[in-house]
N, C-alpha and C. Protein backbone atom coordinates (compact mmCIF):
# COMPACT_ATOMS: atom_id res chain seq x y z
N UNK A 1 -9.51 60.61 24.15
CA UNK A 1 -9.94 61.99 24.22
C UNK A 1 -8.71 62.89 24.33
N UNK A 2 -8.32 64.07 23.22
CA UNK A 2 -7.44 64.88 23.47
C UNK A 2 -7.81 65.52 24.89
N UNK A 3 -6.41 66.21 25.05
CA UNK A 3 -6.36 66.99 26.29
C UNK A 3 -7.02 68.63 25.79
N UNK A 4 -7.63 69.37 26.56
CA UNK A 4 -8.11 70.53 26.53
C UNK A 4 -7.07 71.13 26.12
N UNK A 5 -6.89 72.11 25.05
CA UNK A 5 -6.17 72.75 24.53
C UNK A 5 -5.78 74.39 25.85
N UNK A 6 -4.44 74.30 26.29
CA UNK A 6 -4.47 75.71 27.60
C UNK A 6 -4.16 76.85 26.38
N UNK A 7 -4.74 77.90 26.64
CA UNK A 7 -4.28 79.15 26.44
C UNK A 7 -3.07 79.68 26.97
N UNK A 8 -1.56 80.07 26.42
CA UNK A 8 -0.87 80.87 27.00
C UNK A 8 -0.60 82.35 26.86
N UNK A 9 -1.21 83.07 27.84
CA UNK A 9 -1.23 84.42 27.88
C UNK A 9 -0.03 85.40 28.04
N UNK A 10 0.57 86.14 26.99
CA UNK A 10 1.78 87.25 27.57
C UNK A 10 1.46 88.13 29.02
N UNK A 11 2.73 88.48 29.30
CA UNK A 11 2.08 89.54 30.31
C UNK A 11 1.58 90.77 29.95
N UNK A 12 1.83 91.52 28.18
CA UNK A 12 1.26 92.42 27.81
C UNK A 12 0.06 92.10 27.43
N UNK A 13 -0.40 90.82 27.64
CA UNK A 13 -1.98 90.91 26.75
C UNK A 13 -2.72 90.68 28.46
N UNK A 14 -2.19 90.01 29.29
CA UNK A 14 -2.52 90.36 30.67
C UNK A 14 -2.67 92.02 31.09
N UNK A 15 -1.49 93.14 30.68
CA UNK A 15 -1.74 94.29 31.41
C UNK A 15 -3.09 94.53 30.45
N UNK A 16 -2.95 94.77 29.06
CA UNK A 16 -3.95 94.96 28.51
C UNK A 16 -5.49 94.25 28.79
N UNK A 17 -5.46 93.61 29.04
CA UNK A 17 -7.18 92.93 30.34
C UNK A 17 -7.20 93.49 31.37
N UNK A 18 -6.05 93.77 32.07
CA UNK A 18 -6.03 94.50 33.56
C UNK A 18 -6.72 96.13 32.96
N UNK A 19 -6.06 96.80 31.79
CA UNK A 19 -6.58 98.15 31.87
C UNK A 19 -8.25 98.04 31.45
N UNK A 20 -8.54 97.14 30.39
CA UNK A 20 -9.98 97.42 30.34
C UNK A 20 -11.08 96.23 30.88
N UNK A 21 -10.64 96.27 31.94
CA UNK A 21 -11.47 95.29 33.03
C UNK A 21 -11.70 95.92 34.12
N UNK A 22 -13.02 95.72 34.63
CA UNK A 22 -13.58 95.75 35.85
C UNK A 22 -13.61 94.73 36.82
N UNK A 23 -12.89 93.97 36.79
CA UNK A 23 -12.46 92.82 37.89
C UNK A 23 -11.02 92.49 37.87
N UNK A 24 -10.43 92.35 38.86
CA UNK A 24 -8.64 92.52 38.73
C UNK A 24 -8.78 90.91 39.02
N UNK A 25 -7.14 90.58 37.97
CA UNK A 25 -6.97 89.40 37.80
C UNK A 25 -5.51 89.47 38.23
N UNK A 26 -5.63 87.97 38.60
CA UNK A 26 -3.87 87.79 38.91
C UNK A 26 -3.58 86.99 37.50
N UNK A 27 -1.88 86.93 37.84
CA UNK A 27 -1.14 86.22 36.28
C UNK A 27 0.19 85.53 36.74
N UNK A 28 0.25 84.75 36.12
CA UNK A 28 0.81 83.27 36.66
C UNK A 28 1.00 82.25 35.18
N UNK A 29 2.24 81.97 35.20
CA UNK A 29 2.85 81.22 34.48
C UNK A 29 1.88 80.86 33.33
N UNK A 30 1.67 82.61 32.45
CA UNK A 30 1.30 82.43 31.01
C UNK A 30 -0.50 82.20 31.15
N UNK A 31 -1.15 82.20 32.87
CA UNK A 31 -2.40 82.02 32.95
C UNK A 31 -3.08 83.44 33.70
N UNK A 32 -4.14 83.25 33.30
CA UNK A 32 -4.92 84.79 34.16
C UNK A 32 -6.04 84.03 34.42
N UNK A 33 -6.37 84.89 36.04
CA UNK A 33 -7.06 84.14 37.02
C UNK A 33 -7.97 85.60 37.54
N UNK A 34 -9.47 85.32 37.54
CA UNK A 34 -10.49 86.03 37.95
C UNK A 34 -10.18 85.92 39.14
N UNK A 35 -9.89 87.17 40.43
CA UNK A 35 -9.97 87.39 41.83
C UNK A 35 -11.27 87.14 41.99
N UNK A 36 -11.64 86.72 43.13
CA UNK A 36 -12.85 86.33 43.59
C UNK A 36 -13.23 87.38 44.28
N UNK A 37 -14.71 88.06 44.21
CA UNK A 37 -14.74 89.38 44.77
C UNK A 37 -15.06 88.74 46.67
N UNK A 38 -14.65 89.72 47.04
CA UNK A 38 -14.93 89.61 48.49
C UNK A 38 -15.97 89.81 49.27
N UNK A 39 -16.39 89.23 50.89
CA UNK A 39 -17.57 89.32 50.93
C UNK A 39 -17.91 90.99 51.77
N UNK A 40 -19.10 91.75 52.26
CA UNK A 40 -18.52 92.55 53.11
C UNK A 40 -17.45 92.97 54.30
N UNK A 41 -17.61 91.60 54.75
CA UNK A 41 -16.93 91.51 56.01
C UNK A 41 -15.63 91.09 55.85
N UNK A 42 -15.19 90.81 54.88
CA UNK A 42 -14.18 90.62 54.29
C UNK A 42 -13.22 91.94 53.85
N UNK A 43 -14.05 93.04 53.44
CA UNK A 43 -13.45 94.37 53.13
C UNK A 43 -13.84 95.23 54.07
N UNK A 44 -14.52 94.78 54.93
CA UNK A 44 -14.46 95.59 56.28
C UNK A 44 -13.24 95.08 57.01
N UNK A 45 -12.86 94.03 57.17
CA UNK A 45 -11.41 94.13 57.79
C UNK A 45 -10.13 94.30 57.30
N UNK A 46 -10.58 94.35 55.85
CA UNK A 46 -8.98 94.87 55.37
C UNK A 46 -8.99 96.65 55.39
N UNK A 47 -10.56 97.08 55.39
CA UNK A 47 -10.25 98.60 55.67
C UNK A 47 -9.80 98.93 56.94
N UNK A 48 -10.22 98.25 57.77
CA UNK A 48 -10.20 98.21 59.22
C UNK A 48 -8.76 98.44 59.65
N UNK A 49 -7.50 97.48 58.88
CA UNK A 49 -6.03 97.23 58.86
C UNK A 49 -5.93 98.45 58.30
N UNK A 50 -6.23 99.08 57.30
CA UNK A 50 -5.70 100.31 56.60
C UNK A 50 -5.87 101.70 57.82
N UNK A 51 -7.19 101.31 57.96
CA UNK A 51 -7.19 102.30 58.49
C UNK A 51 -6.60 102.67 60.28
N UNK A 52 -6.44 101.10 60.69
CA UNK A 52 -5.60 101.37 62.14
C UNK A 52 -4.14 101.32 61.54
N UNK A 53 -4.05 101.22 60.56
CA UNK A 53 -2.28 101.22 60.05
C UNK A 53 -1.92 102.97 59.98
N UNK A 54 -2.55 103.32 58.85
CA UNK A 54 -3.03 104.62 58.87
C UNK A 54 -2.29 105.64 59.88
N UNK A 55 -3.06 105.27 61.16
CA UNK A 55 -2.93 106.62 62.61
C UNK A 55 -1.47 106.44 62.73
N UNK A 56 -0.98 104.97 62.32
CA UNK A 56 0.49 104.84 62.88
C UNK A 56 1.66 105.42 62.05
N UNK A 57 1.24 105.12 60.78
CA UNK A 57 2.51 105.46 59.84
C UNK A 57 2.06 106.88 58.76
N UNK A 58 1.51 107.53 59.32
CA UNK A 58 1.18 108.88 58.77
C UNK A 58 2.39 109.81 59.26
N UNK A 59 3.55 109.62 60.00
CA UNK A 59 4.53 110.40 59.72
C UNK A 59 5.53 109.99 59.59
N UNK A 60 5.38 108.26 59.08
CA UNK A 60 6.49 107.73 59.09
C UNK A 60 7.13 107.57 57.36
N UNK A 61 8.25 106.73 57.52
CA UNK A 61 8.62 106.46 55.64
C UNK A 61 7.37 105.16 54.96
N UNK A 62 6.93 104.99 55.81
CA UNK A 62 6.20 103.68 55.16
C UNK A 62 4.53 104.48 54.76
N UNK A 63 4.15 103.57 53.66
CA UNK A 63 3.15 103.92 53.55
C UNK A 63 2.17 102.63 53.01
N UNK A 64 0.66 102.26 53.43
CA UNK A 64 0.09 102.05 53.54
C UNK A 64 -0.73 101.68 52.08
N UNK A 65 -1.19 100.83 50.89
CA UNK A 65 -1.90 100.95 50.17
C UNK A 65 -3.11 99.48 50.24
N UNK A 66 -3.88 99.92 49.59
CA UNK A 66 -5.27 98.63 49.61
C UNK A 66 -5.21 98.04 48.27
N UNK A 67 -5.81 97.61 47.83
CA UNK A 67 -5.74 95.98 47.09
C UNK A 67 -6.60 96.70 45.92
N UNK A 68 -5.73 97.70 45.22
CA UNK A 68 -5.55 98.33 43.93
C UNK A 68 -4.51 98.44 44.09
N UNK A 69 -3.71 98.27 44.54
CA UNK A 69 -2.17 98.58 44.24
C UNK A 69 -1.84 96.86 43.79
N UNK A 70 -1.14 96.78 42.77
CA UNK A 70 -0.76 95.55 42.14
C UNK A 70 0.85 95.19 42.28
N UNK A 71 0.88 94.22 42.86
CA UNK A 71 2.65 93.60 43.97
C UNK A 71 2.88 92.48 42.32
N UNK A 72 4.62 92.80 42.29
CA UNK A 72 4.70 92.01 41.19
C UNK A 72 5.67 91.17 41.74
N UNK A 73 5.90 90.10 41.57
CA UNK A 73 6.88 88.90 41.89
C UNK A 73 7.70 88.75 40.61
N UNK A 74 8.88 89.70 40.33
CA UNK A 74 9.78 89.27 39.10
C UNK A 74 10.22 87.91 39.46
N UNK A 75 10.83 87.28 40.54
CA UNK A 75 11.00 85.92 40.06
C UNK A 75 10.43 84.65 39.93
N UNK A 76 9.23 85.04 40.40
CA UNK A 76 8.23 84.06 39.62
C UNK A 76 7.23 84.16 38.88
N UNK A 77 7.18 85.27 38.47
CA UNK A 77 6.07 85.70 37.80
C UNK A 77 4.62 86.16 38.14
N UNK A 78 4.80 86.03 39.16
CA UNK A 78 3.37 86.16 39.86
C UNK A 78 2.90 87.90 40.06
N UNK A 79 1.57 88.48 39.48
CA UNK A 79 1.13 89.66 39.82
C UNK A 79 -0.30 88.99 40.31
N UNK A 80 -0.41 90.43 41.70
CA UNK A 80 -1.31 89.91 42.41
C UNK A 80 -1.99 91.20 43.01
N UNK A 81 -3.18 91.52 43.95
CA UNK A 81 -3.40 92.40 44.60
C UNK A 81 -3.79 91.87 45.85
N UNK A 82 -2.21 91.99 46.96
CA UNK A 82 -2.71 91.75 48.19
C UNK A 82 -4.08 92.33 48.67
N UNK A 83 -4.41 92.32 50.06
CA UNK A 83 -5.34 93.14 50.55
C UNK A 83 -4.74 94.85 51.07
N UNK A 84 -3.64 94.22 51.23
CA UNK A 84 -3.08 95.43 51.94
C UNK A 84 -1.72 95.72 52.18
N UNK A 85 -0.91 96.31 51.49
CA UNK A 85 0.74 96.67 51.18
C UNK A 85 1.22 97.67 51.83
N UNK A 86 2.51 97.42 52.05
CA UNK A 86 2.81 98.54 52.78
C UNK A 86 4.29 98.62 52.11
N UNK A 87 4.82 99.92 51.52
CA UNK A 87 5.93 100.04 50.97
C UNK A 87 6.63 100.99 52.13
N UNK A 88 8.16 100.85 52.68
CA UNK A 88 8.98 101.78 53.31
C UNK A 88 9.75 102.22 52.39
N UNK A 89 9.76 103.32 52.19
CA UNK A 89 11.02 104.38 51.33
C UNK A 89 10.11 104.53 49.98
N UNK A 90 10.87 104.89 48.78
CA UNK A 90 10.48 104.89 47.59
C UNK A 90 9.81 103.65 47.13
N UNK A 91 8.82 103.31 46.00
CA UNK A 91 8.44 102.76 45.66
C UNK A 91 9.34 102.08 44.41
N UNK A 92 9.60 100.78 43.71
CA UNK A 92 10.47 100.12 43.31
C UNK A 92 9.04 99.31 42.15
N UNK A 93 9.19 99.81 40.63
CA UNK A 93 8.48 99.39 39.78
C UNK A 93 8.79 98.40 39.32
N UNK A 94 7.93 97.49 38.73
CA UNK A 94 8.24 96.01 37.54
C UNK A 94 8.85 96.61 37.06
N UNK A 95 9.97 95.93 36.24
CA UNK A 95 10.69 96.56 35.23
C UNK A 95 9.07 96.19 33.59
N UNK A 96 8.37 95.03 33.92
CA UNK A 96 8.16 94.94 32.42
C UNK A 96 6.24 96.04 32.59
N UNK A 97 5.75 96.42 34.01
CA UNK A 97 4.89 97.23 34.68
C UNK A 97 4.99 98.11 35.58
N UNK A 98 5.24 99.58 35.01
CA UNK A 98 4.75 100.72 35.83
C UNK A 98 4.06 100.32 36.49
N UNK A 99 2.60 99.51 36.54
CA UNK A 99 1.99 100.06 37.88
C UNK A 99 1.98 99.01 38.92
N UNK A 100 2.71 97.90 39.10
CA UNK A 100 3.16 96.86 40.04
C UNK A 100 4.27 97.46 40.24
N UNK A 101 4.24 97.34 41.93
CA UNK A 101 5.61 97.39 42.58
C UNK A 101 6.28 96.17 43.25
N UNK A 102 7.75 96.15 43.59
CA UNK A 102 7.90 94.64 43.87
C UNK A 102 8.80 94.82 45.21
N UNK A 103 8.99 95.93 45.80
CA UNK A 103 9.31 96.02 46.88
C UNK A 103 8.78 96.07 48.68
N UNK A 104 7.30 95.29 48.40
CA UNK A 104 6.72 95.75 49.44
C UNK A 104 7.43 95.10 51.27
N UNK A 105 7.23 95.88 52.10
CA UNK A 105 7.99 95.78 53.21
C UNK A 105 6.80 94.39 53.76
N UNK A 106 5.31 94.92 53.91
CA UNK A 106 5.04 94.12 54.89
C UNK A 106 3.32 93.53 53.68
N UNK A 107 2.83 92.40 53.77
CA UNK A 107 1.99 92.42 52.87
C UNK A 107 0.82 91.46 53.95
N UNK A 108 -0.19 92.11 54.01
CA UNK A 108 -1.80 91.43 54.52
C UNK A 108 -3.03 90.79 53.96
N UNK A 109 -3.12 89.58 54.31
CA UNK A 109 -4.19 89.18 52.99
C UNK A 109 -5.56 88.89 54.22
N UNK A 110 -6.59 89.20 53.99
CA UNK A 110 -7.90 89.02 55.10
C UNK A 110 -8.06 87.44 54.53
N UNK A 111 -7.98 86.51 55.30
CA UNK A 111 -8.57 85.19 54.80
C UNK A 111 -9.76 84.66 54.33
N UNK A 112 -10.44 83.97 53.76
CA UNK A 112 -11.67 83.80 53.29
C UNK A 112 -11.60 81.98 53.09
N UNK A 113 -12.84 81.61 53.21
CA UNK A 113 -12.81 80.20 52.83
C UNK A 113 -12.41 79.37 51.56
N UNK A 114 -12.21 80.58 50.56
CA UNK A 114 -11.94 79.91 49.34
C UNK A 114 -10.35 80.56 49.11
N UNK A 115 -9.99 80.94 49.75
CA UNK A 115 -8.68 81.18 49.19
C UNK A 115 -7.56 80.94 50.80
N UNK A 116 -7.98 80.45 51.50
CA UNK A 116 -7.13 80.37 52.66
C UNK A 116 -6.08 79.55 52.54
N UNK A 117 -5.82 78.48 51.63
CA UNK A 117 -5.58 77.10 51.56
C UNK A 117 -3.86 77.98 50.33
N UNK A 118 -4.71 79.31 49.27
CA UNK A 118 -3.91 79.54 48.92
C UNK A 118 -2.65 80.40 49.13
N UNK A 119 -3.49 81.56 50.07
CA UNK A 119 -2.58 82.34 50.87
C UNK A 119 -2.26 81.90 51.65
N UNK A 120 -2.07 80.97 52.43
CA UNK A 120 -1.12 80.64 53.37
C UNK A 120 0.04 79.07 52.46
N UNK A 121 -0.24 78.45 51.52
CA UNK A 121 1.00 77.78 51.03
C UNK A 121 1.44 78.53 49.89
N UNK A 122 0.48 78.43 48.35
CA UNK A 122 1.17 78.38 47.06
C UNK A 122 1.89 80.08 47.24
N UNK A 123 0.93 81.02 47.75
CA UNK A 123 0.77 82.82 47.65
C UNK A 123 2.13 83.07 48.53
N UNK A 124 2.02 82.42 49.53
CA UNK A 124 3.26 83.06 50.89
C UNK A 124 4.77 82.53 49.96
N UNK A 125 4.83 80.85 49.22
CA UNK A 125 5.76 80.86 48.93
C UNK A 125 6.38 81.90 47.79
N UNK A 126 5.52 82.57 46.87
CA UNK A 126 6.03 83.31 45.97
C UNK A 126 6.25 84.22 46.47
N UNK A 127 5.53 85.28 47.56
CA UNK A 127 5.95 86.21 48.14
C UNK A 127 7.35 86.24 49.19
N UNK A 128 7.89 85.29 49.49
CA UNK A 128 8.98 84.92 50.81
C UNK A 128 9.85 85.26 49.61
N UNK A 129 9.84 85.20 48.18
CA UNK A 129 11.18 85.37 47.12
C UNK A 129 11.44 87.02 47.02
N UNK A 130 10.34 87.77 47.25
CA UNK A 130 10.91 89.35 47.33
C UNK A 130 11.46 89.90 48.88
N UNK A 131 12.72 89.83 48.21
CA UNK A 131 13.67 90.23 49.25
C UNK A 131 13.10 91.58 50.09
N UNK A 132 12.49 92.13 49.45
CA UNK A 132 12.24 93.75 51.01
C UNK A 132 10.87 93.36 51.54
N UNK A 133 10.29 91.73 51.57
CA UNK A 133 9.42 91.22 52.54
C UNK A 133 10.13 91.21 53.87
N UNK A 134 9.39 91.64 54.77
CA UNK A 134 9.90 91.85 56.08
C UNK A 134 8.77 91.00 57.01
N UNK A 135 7.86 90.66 56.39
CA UNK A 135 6.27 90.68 57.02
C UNK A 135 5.12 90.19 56.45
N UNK A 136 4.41 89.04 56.74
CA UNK A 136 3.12 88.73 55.89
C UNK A 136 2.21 88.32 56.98
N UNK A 137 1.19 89.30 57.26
CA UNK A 137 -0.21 89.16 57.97
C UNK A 137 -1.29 88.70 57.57
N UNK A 138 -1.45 87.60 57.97
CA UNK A 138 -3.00 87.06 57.46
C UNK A 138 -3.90 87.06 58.78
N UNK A 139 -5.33 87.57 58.40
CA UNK A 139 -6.24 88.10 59.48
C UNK A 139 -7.20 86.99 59.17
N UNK A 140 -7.43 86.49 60.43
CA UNK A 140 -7.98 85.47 60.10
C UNK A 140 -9.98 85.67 59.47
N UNK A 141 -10.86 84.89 58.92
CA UNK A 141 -12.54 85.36 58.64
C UNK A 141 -12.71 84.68 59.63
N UNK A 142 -12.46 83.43 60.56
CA UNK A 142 -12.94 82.45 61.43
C UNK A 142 -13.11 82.77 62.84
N UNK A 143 -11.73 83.66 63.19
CA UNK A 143 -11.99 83.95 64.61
C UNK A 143 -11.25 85.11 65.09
N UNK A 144 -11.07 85.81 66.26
CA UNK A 144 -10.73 87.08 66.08
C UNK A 144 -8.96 86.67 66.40
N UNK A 145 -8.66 86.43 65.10
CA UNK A 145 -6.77 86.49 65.39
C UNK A 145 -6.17 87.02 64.16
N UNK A 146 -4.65 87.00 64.46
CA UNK A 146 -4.18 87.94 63.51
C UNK A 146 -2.26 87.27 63.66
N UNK A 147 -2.32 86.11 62.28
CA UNK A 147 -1.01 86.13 61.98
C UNK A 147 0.01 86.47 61.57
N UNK A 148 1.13 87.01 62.05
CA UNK A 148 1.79 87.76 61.70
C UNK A 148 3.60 86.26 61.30
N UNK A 149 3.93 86.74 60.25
CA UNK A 149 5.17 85.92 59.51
C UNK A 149 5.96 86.44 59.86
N UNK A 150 7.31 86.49 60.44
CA UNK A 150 8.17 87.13 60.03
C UNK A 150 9.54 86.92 59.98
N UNK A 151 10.51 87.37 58.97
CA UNK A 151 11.45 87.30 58.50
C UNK A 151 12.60 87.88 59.35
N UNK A 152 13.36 86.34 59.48
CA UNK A 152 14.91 86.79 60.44
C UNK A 152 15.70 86.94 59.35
N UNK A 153 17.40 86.96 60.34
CA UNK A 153 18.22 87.65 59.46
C UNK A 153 19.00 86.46 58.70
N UNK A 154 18.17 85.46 59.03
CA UNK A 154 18.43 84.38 57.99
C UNK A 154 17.81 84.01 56.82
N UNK A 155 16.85 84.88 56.84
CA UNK A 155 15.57 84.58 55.60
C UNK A 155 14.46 83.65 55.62
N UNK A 156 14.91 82.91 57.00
CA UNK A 156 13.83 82.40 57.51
C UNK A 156 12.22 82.89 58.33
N UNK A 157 11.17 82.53 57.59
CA UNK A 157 10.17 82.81 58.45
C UNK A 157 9.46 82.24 59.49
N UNK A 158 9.08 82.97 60.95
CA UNK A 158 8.33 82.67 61.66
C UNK A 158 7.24 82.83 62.29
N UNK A 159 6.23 82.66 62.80
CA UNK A 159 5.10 83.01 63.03
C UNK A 159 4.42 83.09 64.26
N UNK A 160 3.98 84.05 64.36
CA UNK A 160 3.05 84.40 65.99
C UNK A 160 2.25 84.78 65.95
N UNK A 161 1.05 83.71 66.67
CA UNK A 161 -0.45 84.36 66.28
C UNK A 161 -1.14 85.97 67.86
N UNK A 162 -1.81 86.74 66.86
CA UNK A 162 -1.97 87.22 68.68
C UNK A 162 -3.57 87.10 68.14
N UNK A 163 -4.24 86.96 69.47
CA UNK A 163 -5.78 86.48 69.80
C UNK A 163 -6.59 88.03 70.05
N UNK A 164 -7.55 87.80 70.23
CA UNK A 164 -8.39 89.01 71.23
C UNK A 164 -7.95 89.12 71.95
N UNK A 165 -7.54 90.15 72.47
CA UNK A 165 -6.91 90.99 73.72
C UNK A 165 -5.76 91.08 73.28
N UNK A 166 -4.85 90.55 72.32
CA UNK A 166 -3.40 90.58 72.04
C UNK A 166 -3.59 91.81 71.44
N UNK A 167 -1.56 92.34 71.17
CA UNK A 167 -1.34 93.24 70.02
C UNK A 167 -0.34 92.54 69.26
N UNK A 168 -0.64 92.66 67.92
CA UNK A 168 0.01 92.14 66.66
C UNK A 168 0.78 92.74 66.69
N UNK A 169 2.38 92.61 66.69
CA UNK A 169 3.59 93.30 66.58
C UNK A 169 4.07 93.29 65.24
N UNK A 170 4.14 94.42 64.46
CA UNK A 170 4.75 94.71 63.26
C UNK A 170 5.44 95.99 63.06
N UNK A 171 6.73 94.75 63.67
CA UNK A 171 8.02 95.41 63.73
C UNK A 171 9.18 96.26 62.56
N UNK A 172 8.44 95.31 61.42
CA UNK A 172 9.13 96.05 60.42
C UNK A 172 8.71 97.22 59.46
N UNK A 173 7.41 97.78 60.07
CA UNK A 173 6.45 98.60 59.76
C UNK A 173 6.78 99.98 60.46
N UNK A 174 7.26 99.14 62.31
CA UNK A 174 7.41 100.20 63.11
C UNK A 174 5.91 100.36 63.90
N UNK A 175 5.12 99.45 64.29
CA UNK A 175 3.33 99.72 63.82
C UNK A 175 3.49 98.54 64.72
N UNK A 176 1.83 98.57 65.16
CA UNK A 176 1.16 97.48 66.33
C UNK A 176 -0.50 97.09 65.90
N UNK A 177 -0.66 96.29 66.03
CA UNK A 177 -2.39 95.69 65.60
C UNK A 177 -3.15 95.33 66.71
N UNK A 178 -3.91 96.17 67.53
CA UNK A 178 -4.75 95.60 68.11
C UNK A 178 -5.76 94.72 67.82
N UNK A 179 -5.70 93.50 67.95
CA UNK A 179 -6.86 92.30 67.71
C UNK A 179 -8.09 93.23 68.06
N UNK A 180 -8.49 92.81 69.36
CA UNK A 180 -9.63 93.74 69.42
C UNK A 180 -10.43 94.46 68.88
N UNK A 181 -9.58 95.46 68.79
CA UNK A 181 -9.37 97.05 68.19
C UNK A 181 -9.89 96.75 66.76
N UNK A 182 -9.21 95.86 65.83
CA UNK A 182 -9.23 95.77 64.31
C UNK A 182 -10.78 94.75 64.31
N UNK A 183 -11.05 94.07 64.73
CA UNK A 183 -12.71 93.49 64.43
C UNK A 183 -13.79 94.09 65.65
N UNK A 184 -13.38 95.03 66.11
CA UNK A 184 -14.53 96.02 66.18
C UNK A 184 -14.33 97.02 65.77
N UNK A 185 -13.39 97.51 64.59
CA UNK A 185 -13.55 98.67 63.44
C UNK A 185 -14.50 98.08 62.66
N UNK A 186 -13.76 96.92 62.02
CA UNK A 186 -14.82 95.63 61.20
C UNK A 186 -15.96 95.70 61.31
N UNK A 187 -16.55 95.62 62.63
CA UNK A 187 -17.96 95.11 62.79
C UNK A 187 -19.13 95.88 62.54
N UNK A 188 -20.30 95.48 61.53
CA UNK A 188 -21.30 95.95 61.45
C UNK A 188 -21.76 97.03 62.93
N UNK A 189 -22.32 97.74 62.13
CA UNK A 189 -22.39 99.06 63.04
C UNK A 189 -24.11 98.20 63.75
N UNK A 190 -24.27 98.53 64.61
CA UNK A 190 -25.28 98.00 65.65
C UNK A 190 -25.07 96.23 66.07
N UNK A 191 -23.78 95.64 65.39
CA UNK A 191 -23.69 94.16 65.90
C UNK A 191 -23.14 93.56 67.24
């Protein structure tokens, strides 16, 4: 039995699906990949992050975007839409896409059962290659915590989880995460 014949996709025939599509795809070594839509509670806590990020860095250089903003990985190729980006200073374009940026300071992905396995190995390693990563938060769907990565002045990353009752320190934001605080923004209104 031959092998299944793969499709290899450019990245211009990728932007061109990205503009006339209603579902955002990531792109990866010549492949394009349907995002899996999320569940409510899933985009209730990444608004939840935006919006306690929000009160903090509204007069600061950093700014805050949600998962329409498209993060590009020039050295591996990888375009993606975190949940939640945060750029300090000017914004820094793909050279081969205007609308991916590849400088993001601190990047948040809300976890889910089908993609947890990827954001925390294959996703974190492509992202640890853009140098103005300072920061990668993954919030957990399972229980009320909130991991925070972060990058010494060796380029090494480390990690500290904070629980309910903790505050998530994100230092390179300038910014703090109340556990608490962020899954009872989350939470269904009368739950």
């Amino acid at each position: 039995m031959a092998p299944a014949h793969r499709i290899h996709y450019t990245y211009a025939e990728y932007l061109a699906l990205e503009a006339s599509s209603n579902v955002k795809h990531e792109y990866l070594d010549g492949q394009i990949y349907a995002m899996a839509g999320g569940t409510p509670e899933h985009a209730a806590l990444a608004a939840a992050v935006i919006g306690l990020l929000f009160l903090e860095l509204r007069r600061g250089r950093c700014r805050a975007y949600d998962a329409a903003l498209r993060v590009g990985v020039p050295s591996t190729g990888l375009a993606t839409y975190p949940d939640v980006t945060v750029v300090c200073g000017p914004i820094e374009r793909d050279a081969q896409d205007e609308q991916a940026v590849t400088n993001p300071t601190l990047i948040v992905e809300v976890l889910s059962r089908s993609t947890e396995e990827y954001d925390r190995g294959d996703k974190f390693e492509h992202y640890k290659s853009l140098a103005s990563l300072r920061q990668y938060v993954l919030v957990s769907h399972r229980e009320r915590s909130v991991e925070v990565w972060t990058r010494d002045v060796d380029g090494d990353f480390t990690s500290a989880i904070a629980r309910d009752g903790d505050v998530a320190h994100l230092a390179s934001i300038g910014a703090r995460l109340d556990v608490r605080e962020l899954y009872e923004a989350a939470a269904e209104p009368g739950a």
